[in-house]
PDB file of N, CA and C in Angstrom:
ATOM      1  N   UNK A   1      24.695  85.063  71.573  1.00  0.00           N
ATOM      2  CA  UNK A   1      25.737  84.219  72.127  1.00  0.00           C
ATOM      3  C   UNK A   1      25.273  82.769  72.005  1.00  0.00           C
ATOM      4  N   UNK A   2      26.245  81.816  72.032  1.00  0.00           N
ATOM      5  CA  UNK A   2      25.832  80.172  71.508  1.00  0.00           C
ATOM      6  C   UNK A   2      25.041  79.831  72.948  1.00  0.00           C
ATOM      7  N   UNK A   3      24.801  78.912  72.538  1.00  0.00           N
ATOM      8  CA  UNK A   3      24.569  77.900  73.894  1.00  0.00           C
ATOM      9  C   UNK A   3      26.018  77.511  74.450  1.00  0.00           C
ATOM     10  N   UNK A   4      26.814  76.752  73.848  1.00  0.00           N
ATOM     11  CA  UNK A   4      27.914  76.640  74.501  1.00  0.00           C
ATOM     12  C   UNK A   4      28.628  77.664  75.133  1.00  0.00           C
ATOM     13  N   UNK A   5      28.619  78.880  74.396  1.00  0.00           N
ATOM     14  CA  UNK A   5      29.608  80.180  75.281  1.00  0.00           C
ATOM     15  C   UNK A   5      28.722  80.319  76.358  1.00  0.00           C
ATOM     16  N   UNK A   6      27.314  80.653  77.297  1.00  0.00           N
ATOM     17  CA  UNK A   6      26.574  80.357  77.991  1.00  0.00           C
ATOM     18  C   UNK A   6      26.941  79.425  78.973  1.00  0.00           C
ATOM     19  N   UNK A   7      26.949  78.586  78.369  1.00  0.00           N
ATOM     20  CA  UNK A   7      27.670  77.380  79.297  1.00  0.00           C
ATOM     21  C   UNK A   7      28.963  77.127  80.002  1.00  0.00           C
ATOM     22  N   UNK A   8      29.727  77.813  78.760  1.00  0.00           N
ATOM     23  CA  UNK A   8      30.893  77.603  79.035  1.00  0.00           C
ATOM     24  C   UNK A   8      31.101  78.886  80.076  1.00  0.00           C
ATOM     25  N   UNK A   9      30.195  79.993  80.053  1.00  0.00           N
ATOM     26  CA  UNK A   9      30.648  81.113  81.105  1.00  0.00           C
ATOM     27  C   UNK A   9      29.968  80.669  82.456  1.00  0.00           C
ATOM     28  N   UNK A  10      29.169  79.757  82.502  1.00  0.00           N
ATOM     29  CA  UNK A  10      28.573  78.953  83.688  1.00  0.00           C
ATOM     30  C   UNK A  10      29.380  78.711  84.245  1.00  0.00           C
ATOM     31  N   UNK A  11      30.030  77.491  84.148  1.00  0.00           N
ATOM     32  CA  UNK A  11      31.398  76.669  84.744  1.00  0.00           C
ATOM     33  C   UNK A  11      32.778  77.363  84.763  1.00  0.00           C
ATOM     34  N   UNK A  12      32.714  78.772  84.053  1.00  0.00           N
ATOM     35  CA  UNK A  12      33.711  79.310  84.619  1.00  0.00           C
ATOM     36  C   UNK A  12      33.413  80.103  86.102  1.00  0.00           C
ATOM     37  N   UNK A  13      32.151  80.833  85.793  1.00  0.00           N
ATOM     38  CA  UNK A  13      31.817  80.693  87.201  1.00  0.00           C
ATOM     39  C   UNK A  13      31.599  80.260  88.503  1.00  0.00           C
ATOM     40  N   UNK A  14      31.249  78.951  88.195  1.00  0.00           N
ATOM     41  CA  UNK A  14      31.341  77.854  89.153  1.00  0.00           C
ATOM     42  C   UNK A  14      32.995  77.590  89.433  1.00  0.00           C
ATOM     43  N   UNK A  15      33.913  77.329  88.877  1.00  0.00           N
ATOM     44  CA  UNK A  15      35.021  77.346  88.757  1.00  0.00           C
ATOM     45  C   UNK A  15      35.785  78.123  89.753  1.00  0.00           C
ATOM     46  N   UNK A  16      35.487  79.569  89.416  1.00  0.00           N
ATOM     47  CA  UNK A  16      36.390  80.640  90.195  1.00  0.00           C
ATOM     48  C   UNK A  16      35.723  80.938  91.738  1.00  0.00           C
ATOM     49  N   UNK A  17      34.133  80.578  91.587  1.00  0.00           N
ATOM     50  CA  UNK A  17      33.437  80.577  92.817  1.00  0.00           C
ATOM     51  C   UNK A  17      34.160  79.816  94.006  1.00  0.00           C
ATOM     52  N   UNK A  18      33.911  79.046  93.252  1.00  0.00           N
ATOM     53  CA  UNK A  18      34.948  77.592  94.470  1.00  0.00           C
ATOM     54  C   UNK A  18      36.682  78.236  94.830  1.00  0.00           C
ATOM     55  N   UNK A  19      37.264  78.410  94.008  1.00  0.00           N
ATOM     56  CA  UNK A  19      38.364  78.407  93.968  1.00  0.00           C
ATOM     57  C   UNK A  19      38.564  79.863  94.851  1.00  0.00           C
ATOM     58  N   UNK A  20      37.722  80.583  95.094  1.00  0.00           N
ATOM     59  CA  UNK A  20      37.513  81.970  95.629  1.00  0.00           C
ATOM     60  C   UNK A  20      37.006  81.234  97.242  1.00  0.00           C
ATOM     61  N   UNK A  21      36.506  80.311  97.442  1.00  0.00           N
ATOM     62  CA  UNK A  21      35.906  79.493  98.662  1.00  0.00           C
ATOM     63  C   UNK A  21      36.936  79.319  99.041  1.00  0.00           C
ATOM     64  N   UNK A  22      37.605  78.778  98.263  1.00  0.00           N
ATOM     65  CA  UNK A  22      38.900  77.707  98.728  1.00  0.00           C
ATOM     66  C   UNK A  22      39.474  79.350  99.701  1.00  0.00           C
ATOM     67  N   UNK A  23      39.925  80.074  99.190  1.00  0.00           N
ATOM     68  CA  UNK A  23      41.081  81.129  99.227  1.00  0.00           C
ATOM     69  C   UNK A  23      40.164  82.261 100.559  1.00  0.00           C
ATOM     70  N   UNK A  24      39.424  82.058 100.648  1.00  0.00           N
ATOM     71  CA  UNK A  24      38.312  82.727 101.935  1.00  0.00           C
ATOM     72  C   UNK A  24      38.560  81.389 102.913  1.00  0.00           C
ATOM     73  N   UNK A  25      38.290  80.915 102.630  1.00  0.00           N
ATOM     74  CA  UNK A  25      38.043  80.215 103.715  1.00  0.00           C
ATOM     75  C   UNK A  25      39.404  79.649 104.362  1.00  0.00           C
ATOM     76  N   UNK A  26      40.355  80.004 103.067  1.00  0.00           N
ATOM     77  CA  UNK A  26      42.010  80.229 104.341  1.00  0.00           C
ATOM     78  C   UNK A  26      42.367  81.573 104.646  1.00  0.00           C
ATOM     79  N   UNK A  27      41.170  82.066 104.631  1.00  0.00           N
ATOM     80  CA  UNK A  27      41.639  83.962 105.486  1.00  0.00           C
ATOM     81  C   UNK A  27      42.334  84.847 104.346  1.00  0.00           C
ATOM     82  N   UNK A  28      42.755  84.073 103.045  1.00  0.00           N
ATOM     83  CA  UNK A  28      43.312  84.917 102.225  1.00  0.00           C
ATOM     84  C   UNK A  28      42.230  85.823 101.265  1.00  0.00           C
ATOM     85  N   UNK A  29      41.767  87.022 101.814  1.00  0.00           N
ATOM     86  CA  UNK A  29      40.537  87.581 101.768  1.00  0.00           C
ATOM     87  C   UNK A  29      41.046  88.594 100.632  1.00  0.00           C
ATOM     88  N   UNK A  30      42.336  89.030 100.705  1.00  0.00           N
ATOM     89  CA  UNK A  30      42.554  89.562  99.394  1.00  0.00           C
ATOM     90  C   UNK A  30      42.470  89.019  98.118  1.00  0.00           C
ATOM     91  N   UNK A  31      42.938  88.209  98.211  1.00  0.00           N
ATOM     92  CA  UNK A  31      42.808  86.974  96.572  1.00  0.00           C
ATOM     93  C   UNK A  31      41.566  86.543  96.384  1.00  0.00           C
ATOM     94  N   UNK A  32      40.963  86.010  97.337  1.00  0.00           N
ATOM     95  CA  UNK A  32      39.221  86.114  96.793  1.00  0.00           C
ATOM     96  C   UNK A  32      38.648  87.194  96.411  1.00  0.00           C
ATOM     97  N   UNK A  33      38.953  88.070  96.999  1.00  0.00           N
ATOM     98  CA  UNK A  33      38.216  89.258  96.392  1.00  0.00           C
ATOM     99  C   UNK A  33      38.694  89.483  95.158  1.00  0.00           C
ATOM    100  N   UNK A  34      40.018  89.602  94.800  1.00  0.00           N
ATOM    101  CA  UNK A  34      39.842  89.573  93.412  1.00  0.00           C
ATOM    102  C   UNK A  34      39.137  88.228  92.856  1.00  0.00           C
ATOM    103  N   UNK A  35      39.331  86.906  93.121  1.00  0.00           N
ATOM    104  CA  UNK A  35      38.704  86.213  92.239  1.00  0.00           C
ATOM    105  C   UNK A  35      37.122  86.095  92.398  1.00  0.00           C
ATOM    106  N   UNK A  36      36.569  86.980  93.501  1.00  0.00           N
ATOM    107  CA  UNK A  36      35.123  86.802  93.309  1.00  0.00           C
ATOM    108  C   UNK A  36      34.964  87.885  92.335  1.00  0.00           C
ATOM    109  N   UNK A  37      35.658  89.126  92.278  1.00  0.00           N
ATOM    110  CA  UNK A  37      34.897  90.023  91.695  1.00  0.00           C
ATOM    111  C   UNK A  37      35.664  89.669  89.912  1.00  0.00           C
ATOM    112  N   UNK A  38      36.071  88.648  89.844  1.00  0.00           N
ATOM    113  CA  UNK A  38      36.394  88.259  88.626  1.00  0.00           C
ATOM    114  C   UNK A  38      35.058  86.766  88.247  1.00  0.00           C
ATOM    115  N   UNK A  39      34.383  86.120  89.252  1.00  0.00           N
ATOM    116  CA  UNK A  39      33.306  85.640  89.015  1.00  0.00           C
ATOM    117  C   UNK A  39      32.163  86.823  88.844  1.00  0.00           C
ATOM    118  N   UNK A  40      32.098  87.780  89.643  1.00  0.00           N
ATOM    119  CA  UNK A  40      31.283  88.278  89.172  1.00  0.00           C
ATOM    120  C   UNK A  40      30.715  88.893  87.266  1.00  0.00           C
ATOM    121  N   UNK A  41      32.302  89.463  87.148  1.00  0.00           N
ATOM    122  CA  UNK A  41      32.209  89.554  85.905  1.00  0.00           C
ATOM    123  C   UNK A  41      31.453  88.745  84.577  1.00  0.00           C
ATOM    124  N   UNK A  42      32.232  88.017  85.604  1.00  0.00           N
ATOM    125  CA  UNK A  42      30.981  86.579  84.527  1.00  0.00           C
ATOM    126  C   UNK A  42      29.774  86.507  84.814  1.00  0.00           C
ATOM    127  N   UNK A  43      29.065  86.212  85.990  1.00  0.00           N
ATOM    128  CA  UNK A  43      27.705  86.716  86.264  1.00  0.00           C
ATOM    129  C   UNK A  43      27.291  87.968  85.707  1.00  0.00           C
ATOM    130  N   UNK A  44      28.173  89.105  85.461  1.00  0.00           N
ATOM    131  CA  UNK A  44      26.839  89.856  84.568  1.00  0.00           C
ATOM    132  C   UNK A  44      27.242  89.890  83.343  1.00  0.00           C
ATOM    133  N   UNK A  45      27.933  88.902  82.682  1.00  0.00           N
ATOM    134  CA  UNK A  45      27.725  88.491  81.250  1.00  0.00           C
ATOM    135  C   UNK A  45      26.503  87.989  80.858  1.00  0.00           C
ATOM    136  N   UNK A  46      26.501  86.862  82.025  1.00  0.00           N
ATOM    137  CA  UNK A  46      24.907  86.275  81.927  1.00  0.00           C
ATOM    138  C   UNK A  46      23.868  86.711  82.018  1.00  0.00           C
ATOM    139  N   UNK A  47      23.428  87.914  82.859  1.00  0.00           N
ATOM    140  CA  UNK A  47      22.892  88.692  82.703  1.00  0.00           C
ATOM    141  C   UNK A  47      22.353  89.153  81.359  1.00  0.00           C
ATOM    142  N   UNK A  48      23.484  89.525  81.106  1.00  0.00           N
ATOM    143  CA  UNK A  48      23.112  90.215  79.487  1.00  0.00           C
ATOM    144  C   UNK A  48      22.983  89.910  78.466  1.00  0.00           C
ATOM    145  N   UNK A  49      22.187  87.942  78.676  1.00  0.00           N
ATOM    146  CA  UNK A  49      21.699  87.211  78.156  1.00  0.00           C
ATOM    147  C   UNK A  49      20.520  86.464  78.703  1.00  0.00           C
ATOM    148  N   UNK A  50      19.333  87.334  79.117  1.00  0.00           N
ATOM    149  CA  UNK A  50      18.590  86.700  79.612  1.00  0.00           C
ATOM    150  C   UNK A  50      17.743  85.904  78.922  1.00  0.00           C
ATOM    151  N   UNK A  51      17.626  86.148  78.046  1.00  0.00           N
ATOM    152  CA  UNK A  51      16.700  85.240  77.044  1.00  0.00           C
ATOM    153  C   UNK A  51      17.202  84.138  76.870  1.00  0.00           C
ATOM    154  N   UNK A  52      18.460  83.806  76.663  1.00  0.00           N
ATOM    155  CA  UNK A  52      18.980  82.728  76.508  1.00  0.00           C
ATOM    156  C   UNK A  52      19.248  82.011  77.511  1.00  0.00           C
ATOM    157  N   UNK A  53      19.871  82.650  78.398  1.00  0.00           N
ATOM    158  CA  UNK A  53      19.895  81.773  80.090  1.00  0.00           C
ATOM    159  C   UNK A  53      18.399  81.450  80.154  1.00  0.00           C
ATOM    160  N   UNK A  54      17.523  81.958  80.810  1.00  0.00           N
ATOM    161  CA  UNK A  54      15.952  81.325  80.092  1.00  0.00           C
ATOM    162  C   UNK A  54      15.720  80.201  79.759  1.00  0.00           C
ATOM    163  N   UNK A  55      16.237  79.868  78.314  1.00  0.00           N
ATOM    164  CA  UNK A  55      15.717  78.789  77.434  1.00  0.00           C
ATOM    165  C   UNK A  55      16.467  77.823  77.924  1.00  0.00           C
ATOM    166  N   UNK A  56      17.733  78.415  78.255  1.00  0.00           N
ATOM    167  CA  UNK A  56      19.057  76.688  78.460  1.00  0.00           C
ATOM    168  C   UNK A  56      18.877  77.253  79.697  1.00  0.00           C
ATOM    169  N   UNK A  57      17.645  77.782  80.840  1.00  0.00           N
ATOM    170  CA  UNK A  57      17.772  77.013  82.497  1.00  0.00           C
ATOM    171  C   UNK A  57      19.127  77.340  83.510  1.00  0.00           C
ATOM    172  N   UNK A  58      19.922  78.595  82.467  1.00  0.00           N
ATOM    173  CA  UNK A  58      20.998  78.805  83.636  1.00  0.00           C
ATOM    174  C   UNK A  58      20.625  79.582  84.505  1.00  0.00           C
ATOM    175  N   UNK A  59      20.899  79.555  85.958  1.00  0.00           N
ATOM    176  CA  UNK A  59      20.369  80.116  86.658  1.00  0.00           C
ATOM    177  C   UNK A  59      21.282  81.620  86.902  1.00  0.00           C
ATOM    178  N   UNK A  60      20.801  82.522  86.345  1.00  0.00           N
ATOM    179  CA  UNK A  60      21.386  83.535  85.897  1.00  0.00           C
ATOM    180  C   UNK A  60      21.794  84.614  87.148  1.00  0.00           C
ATOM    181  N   UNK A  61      20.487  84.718  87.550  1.00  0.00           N
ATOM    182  CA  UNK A  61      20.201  85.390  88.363  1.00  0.00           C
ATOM    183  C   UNK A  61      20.836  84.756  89.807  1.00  0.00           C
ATOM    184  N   UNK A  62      20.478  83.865  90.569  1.00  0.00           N
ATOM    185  CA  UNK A  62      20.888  83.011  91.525  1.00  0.00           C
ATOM    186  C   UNK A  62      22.601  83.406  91.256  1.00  0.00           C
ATOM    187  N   UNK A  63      23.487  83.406  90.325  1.00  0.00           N
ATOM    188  CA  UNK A  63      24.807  83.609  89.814  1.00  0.00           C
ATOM    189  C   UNK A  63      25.109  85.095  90.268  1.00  0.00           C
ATOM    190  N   UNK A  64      24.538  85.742  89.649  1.00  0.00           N
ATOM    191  CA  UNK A  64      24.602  87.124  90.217  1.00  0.00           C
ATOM    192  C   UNK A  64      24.533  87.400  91.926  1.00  0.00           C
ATOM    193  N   UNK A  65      23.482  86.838  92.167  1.00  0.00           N
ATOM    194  CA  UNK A  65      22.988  87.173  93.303  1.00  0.00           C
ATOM    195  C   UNK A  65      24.061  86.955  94.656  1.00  0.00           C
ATOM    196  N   UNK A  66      24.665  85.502  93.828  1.00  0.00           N
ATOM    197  CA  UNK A  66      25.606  84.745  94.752  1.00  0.00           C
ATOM    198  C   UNK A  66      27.082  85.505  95.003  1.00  0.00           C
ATOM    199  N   UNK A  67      27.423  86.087  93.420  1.00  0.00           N
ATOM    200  CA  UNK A  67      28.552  86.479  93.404  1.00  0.00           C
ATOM    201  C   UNK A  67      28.443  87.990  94.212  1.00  0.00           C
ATOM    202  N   UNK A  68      27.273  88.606  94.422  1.00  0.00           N
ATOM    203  CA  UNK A  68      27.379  90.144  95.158  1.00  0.00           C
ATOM    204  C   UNK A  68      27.464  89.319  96.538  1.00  0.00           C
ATOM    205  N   UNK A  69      26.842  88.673  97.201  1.00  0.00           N
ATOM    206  CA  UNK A  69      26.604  87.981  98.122  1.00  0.00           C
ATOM    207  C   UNK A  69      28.533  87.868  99.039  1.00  0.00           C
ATOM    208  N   UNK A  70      29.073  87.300  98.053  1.00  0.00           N
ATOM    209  CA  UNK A  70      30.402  87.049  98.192  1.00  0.00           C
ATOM    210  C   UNK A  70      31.283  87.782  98.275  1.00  0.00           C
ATOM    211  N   UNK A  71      31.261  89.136  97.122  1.00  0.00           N
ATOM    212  CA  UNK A  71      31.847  90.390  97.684  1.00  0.00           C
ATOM    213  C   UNK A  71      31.829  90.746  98.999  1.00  0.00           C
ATOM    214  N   UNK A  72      30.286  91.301  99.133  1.00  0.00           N
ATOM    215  CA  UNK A  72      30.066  91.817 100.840  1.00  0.00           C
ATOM    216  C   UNK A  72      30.358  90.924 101.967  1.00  0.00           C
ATOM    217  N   UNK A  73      30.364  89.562 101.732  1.00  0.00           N
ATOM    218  CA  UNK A  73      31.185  88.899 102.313  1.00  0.00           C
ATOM    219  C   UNK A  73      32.362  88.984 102.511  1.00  0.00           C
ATOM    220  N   UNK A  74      33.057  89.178 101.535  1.00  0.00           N
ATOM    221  CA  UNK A  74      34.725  89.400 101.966  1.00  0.00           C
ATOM    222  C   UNK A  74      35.130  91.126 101.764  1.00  0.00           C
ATOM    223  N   UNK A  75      34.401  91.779 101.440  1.00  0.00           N
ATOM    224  CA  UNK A  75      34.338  93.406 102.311  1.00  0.00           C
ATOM    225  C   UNK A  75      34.157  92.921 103.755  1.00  0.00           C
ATOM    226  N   UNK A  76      33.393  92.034 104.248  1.00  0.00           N
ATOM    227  CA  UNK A  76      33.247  92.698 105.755  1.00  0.00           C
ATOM    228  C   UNK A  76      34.325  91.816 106.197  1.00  0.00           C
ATOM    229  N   UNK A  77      34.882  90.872 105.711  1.00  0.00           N
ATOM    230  CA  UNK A  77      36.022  89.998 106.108  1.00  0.00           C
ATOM    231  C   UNK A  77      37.169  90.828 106.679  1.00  0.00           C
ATOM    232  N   UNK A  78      37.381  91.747 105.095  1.00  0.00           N
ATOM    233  CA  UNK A  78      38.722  92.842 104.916  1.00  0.00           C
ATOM    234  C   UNK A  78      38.462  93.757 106.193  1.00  0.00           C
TER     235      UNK A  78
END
């Protein structure tokens, strides 16, 4: 995978993370959950580029970690 697709699946993550904040944090716990577990998706893309997250410093793992983090968060919300 490029460096840019890498990147570019970064900031989509960051992207839907927030936008999943936004939508939790107005109680609408159904719609985050889908859009976290649609960040997640992207977190284990990255994953399955560790060598490359690696070299270009994305924090791959921390991504993952955050996006399970956020599920069980809005499981215990629901």
């Amino acid at each position: 995978m490029s460096n840019s697709d890498l990147r570019a699946i970064e900031q989509y993550w960051q992207t839907l993370t927030r936008s999943s904040n936004v939508l939790f944090n107005a109680d609408n716990f159904e719609e985050a959950l889908l859009s976290y577990q649609s960040a997640l998706s992207s977190a284990e893309l990255l994953n399955n580029h560790i060598i490359d997250c690696i070299r270009l410093n994305v924090p791959f793992m921390q991504v993952y970690i955050i996006s399970c983090n956020n599920l069980v968060n809005t499981y215990i919300a629901l």
